[in-house]
Protein backbone atom coordinates (compact mmCIF):
# COMPACT_ATOMS: atom_id res chain seq x y z
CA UNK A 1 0.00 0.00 0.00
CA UNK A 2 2.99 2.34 1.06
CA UNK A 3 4.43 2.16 -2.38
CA UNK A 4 1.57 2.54 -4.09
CA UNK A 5 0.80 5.72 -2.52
CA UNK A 6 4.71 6.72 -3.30
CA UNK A 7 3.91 5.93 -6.70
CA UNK A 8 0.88 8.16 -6.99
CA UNK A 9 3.01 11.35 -5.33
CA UNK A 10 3.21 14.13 -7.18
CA UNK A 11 6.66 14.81 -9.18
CA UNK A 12 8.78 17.75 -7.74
CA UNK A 13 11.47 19.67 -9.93
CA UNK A 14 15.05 17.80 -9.73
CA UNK A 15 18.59 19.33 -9.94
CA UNK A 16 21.23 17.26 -12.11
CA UNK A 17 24.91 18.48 -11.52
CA UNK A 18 27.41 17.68 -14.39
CA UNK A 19 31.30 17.59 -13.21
CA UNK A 20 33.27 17.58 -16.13
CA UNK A 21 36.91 18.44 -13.99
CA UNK A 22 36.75 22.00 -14.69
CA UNK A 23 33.96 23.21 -12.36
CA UNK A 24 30.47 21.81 -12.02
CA UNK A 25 27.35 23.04 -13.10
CA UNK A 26 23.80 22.52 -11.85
CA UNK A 27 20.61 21.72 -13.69
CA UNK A 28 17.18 22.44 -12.76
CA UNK A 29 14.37 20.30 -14.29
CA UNK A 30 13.08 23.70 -15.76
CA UNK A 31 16.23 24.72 -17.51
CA UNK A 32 16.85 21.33 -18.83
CA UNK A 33 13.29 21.50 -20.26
CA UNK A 34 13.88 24.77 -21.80
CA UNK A 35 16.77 24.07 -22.66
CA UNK A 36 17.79 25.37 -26.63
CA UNK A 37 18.34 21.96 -28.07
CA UNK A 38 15.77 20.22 -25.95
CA UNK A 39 12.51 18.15 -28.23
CA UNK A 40 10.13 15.34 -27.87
CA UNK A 41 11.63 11.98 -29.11
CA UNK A 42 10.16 8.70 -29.16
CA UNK A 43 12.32 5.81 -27.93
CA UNK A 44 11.19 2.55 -29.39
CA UNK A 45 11.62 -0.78 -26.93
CA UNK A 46 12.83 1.39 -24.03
CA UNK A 47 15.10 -0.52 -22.08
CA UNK A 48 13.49 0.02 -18.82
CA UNK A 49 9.75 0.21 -19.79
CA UNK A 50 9.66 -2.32 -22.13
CA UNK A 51 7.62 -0.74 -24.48
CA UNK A 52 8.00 3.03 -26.64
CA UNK A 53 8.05 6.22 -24.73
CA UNK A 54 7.96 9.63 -25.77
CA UNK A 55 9.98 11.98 -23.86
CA UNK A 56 11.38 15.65 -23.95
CA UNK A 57 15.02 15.10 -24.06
CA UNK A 58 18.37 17.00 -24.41
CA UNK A 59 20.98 15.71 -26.72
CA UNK A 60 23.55 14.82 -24.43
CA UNK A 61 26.20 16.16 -26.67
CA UNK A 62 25.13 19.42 -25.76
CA UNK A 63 25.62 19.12 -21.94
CA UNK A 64 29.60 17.62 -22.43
CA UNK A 65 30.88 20.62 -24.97
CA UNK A 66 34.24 20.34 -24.61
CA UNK A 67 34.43 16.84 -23.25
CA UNK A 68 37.11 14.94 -25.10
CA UNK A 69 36.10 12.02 -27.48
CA UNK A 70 38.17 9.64 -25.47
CA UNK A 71 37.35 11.34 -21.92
CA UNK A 72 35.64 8.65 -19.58
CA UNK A 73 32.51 9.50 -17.78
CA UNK A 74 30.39 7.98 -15.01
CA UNK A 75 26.34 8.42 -14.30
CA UNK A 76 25.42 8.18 -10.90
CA UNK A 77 21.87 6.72 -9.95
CA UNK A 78 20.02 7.88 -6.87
CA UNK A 79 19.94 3.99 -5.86
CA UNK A 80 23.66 3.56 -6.46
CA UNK A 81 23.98 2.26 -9.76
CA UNK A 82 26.99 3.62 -11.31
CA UNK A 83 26.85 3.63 -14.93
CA UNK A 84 30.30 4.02 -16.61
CA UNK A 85 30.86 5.00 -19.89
CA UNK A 86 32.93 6.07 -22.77
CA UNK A 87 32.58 9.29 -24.05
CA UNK A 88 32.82 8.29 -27.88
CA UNK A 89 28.90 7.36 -28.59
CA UNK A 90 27.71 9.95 -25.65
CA UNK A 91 28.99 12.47 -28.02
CA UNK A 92 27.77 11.21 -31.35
CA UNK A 93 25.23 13.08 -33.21
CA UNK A 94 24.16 10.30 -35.55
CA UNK A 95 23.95 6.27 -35.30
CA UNK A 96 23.71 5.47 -31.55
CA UNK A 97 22.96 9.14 -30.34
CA UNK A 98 22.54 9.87 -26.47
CA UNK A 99 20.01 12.13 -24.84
CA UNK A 100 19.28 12.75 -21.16
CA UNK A 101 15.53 12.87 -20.74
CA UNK A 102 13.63 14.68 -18.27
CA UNK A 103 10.38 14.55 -16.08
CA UNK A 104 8.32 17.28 -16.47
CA UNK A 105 6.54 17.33 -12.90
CA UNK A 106 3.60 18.07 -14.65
CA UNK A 107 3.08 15.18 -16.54
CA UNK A 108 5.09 12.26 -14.71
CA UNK A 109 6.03 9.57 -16.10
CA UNK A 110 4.94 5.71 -15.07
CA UNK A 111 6.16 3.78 -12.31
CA UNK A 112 8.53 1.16 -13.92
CA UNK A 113 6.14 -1.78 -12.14
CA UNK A 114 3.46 -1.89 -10.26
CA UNK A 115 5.30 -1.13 -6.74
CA UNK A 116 8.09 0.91 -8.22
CA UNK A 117 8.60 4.68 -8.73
CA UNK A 118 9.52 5.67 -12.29
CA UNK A 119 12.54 6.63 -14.24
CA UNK A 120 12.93 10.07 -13.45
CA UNK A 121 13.77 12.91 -12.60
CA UNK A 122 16.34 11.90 -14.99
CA UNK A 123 17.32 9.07 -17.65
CA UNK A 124 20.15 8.57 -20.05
CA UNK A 125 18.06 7.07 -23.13
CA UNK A 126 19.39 6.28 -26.53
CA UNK A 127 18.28 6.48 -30.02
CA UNK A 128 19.29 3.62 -32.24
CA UNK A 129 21.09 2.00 -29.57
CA UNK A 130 21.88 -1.12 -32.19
CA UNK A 131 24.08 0.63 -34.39
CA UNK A 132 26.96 0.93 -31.14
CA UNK A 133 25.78 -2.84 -29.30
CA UNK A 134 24.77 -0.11 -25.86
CA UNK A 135 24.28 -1.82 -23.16
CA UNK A 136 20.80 -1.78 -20.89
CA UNK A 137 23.76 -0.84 -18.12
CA UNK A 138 24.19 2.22 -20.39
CA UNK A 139 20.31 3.59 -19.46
CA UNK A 140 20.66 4.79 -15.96
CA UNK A 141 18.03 6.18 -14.51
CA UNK A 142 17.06 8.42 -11.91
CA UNK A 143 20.50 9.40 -12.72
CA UNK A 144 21.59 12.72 -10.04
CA UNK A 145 25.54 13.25 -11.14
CA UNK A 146 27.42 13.15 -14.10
CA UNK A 147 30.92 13.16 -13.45
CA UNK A 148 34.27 13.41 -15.72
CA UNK A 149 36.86 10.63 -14.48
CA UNK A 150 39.74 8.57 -15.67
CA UNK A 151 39.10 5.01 -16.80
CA UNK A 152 37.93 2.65 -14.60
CA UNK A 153 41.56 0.46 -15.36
CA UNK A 154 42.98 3.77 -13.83
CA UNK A 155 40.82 4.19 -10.88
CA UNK A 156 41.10 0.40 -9.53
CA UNK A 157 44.03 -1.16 -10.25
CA UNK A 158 42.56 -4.36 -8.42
CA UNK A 159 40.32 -5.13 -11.21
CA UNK A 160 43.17 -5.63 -13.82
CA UNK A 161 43.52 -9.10 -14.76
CA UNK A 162 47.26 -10.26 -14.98
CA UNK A 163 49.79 -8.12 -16.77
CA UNK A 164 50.88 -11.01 -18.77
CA UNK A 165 48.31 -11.88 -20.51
CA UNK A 166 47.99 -11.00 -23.93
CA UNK A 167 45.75 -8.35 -25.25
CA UNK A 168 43.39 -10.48 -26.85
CA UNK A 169 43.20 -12.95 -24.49
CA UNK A 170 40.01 -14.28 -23.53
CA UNK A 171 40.47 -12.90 -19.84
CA UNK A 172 41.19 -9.09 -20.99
CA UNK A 173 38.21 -9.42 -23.11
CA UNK A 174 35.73 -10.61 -20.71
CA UNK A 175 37.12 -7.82 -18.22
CA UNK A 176 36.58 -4.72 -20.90
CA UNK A 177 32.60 -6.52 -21.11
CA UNK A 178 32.79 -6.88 -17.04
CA UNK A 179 33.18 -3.03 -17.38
CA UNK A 180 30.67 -2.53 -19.92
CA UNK A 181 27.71 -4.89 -18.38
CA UNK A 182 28.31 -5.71 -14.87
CA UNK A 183 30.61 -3.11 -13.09
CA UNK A 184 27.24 -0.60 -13.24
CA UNK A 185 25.93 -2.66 -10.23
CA UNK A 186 28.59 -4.79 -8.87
CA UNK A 187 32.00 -4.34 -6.96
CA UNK A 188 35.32 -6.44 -7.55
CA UNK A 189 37.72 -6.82 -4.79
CA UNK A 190 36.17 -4.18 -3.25
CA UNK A 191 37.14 -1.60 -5.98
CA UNK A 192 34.38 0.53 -7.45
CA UNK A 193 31.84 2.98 -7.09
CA UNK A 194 28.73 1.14 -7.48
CA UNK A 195 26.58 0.24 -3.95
CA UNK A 196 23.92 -1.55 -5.72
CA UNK A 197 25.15 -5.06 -5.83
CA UNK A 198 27.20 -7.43 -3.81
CA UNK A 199 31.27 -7.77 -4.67
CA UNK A 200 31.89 -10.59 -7.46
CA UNK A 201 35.33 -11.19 -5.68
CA UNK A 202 34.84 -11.02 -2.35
CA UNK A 203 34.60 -13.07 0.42
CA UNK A 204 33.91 -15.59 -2.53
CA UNK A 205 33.90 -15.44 -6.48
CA UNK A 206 30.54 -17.06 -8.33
CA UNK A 207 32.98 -18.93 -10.13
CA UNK A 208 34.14 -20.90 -6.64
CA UNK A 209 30.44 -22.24 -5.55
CA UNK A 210 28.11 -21.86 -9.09
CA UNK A 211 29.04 -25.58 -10.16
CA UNK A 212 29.19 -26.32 -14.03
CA UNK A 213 27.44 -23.80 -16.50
CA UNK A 214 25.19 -22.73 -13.81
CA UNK A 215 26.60 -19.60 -13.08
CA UNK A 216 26.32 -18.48 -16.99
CA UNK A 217 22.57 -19.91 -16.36
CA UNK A 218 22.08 -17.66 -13.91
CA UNK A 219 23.41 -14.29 -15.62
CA UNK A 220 21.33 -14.81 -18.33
CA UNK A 221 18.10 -15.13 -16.45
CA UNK A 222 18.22 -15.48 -12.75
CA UNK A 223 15.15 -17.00 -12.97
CA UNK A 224 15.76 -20.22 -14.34
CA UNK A 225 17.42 -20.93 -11.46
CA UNK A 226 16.03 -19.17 -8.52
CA UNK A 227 12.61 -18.17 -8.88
CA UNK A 228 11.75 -14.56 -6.32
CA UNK A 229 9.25 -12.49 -7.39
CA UNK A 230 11.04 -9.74 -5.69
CA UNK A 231 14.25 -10.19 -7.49
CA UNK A 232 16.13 -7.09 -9.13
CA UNK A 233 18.91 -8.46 -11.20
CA UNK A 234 17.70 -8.15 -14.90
CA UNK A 235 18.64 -11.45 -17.13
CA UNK A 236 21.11 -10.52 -19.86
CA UNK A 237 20.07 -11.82 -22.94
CA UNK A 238 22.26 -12.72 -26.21
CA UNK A 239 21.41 -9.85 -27.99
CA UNK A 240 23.65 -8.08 -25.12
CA UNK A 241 26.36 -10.95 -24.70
CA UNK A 242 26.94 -13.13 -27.18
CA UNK A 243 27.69 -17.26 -25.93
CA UNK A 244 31.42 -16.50 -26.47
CA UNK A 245 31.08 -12.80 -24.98
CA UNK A 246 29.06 -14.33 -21.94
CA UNK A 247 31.94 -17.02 -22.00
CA UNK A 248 34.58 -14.11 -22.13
CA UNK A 249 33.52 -12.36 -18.66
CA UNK A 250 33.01 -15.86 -16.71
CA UNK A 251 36.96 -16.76 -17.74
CA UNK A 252 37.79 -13.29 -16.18
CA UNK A 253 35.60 -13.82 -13.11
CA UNK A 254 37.51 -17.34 -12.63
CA UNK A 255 40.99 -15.54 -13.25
CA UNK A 256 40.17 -12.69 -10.37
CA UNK A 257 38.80 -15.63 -8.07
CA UNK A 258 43.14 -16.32 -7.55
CA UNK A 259 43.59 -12.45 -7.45
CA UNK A 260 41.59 -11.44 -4.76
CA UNK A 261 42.25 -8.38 -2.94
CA UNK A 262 41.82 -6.66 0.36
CA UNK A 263 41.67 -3.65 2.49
CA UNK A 264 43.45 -0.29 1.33
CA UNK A 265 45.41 -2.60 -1.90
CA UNK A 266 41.57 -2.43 -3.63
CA UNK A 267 41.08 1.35 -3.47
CA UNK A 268 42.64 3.70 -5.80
């Protein structure tokens, strides 16, 4: 009953503050809808609805001028979810094009489920996500901060798979897609900024009690092999990992499980 009367709540105006290193600036919901380059878009299959919204949005090319096209940046979710991600396709202006899109507390948008409030006050949304392979990690929502940072390889050096390995090795690949799909919600030797999720090295790795292929059973649909009808973690389907991609982050799980880290060694 509680969170259905949450749900119903009227929407308030937000504040979204973009760091980009130089100084910080502060949105309002009512500049950001006013905003010169703001428009309605329609997103087909939105990633968290499930079905095509229409939203007033703001290229998000216009709120990084001056960002560098290999700059690193991280959205922050009021839940904790920490999405990071490359500059590159949040600046392009064709293909896979970025927008932030904003709640207008005058017309709210739906709660994302029954008991659940909805996206806002803000959500990174993308047009033709396809043509790039974005993740559904890269649609934060609720998303507060913005910030300009240096790559996550950078920040938390306990993450990095052995030195030796070769570049193409199946371990370095399945960490760069560890980055791209999983490191939104989950820690890793207790290095990174996410609070969502439990840490996928520590006390134990999934690779040291899921027996067999059950572990790749579970991350692409929980479900299949723990039914809870309260659970969070989304399944990850092909279309997002491929077999060999899915195989590719379970090698680097199992190759972190002998690198574990603690204490002050796992922060940057």
């Amino acid at each position: 009953m509680l969170a259905s009367i949450l749900t119903a709540l009227p929407v308030h105006a937000a504040q979204l503050t973009i760091d980009l290193g130089n100084g910080s600036r502060t949105w309002s919901t009512a500049q950001l809808l006013e905003h010169p380059q703001a428009q309605d878009i329609d997103i087909p299959d939105d990633v968290s609805y499930k079905r095509t919204m229409h939203y007033r949005a703001v290229p998000m090319a216009a709120l990084l001028k001056g960002v560098p096209v290999d700059a690193h940046l991280q959205a922050i979710a009021t839940d904790g979810f920490a999405a990071e991600i490359p500059a590159a396709p949040l600046l392009h202006e064709s293909g896979s094009r970025a927008w932030l899109a904003i709640e207008d507390p005058a017309h709210p948008w739906p709660g994302l489920s029954k008991d659940k409030p909805g996206a806002g006050p803000f959500y990174l949304v993308w047009t033709d996500p396809a043509a790039s392979r974005i993740s559904p990690e890269q649609w934060p929502f609720a998303v507060g901060r913005i910030r300009l940072l240096s790559p996550v390889a950078e920040r938390f050096p306990a993450l990095l798979p052995d030195a030796k390995l070769a570049a193409d090795d199946p371990v370095n690949k399945g960490f760069a897609l560890f980055q791209k799909n999983c490191f939104a919600c989950h820690r890793l030797n207790g290095a990174g900024d996410s609070q969502l999720g439990p840490d996928l090295n520590i006390p134990h790795n999934p690779t040291e009690y899921f027996a067999g292929d059950y572990l790749k059973l579970y991350i692409r649909n929980p479900q299949a092999l723990r039914q809870w009808p309260q659970a969070k973690r989304p399944a990850i389907t092909p279309e997002v990992l491929s077999d060999e991609e899915l195989g590719q982050v379970v090698s680097y799980l199992k190759h972190m499980a002998a690198r574990k880290v603690t204490g002050s060694a796992a922060s940057p």
